[in-house]
C-alpha atoms as a PDB file:
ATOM      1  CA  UNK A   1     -17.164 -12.253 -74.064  1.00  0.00           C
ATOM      2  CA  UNK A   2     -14.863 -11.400 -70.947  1.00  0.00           C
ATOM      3  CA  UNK A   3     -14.700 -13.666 -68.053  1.00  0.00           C
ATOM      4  CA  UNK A   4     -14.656 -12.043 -64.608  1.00  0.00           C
ATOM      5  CA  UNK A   5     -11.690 -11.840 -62.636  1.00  0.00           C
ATOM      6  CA  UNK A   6     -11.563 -12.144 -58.903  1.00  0.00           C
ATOM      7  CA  UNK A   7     -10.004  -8.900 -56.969  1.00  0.00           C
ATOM      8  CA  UNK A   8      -6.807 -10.626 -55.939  1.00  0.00           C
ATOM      9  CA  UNK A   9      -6.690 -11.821 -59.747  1.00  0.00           C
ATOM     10  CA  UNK A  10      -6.608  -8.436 -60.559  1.00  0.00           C
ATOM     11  CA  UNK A  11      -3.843  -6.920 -57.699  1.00  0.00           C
ATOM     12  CA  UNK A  12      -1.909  -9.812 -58.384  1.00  0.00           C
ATOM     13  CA  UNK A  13      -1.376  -8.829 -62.203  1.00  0.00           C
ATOM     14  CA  UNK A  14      -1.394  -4.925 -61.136  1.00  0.00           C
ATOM     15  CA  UNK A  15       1.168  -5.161 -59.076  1.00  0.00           C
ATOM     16  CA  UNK A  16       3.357  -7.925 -61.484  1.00  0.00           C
ATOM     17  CA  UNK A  17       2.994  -5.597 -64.348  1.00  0.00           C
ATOM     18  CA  UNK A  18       4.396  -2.497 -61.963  1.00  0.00           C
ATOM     19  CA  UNK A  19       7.239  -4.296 -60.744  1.00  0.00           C
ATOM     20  CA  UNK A  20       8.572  -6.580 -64.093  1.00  0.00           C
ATOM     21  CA  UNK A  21      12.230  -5.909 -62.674  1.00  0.00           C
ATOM     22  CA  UNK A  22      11.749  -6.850 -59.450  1.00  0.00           C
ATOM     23  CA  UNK A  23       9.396  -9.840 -60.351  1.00  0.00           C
ATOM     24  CA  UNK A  24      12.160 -11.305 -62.297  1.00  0.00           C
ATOM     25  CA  UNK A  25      14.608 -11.201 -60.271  1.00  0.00           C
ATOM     26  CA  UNK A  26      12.826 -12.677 -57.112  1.00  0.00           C
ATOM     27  CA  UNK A  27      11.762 -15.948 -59.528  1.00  0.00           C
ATOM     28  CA  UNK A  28      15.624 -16.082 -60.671  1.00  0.00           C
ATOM     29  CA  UNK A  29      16.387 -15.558 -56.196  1.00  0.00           C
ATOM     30  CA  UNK A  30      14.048 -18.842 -55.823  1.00  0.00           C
ATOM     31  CA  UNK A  31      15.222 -20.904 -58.706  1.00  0.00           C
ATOM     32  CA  UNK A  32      19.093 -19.984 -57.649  1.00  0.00           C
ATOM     33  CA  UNK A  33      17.972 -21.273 -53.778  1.00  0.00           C
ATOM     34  CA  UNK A  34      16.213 -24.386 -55.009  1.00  0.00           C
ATOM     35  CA  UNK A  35      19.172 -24.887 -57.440  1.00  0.00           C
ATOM     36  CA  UNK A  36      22.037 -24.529 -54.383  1.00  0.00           C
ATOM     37  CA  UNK A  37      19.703 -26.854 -52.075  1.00  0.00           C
ATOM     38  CA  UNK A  38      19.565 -29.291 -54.624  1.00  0.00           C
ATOM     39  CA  UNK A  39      23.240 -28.941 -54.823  1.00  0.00           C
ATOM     40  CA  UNK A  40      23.943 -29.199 -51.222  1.00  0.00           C
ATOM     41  CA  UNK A  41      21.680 -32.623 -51.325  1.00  0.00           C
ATOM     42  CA  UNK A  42      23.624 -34.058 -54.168  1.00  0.00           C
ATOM     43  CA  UNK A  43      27.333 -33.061 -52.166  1.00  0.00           C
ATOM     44  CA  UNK A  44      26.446 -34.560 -49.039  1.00  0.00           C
ATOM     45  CA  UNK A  45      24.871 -37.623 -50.710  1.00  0.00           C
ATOM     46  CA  UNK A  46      28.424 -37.847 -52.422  1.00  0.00           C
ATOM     47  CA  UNK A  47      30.237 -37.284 -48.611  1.00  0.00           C
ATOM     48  CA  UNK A  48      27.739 -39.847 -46.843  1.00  0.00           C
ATOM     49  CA  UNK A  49      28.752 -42.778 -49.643  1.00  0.00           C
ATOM     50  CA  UNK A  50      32.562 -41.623 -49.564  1.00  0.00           C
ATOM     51  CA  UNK A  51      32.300 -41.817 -45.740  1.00  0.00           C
ATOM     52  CA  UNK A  52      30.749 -45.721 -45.958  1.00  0.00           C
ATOM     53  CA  UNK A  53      33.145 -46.642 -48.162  1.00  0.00           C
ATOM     54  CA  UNK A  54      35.837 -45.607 -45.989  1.00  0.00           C
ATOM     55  CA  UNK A  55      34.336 -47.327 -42.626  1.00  0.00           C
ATOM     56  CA  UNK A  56      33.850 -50.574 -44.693  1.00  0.00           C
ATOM     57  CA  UNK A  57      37.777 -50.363 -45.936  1.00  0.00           C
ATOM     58  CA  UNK A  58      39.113 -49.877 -42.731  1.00  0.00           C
ATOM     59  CA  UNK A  59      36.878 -52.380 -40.896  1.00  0.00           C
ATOM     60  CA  UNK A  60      38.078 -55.178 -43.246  1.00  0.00           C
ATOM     61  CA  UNK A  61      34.532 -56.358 -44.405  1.00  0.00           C
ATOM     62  CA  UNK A  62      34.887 -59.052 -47.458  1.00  0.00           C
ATOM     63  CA  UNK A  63      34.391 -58.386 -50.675  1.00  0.00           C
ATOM     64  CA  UNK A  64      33.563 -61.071 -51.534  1.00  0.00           C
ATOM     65  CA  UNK A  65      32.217 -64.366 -49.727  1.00  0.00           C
ATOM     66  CA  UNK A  66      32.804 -68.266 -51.068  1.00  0.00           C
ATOM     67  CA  UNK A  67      30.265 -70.411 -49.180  1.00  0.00           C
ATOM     68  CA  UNK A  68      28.792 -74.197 -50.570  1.00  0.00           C
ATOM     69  CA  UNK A  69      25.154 -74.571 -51.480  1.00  0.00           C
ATOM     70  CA  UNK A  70      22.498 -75.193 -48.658  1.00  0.00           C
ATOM     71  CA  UNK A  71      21.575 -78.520 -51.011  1.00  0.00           C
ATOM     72  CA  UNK A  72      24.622 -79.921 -50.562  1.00  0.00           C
ATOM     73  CA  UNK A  73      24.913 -79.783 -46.755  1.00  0.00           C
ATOM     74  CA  UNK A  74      21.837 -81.058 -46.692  1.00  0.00           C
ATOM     75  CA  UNK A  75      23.025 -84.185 -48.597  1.00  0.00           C
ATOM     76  CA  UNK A  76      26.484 -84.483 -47.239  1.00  0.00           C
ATOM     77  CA  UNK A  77      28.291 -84.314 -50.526  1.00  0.00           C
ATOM     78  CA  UNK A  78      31.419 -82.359 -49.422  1.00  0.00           C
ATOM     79  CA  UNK A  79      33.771 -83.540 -51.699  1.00  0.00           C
ATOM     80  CA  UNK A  80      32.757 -80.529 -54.230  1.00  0.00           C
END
């Protein structure tokens, strides 16, 4: 038993089977693009974090931060 395709069904997979060559190469055309954008996301995600790290060198922030417990403010033990 044969199922009944729809018209476009059927010029879609006409005109695929009448142009193989040029079929292929417009899926390899869009998987190149969406490669390259990909690759252009992944390079300026690189620049953007190169470019933070560079603002936050020259500004000076710490590294690293040495500050006592809230609990013992709150008590008044300074000594350590």
């Amino acid at each position: 038993m044969r199922t009944q395709s729809t018209p476009l069904a059927m010029v879609l997979r006409g005109s695929l089977a009448q142009n193989r060559t040029r079929t292929v190469l417009a899926v390899l055309a869009i998987a190149l693009g969406v490669a390259l954008g990909y690759a252009v996301q992944l390079i300026n995600a690189a620049a953007v974090n190169e470019l933070a790290q560079g603002v936050q060198t020259l500004s000076g922030d710490a590294d690293l931060e040495a500050a006592r417990s809230a609990r013992r403010l709150c008590r008044g033990d300074l000594s350590g």
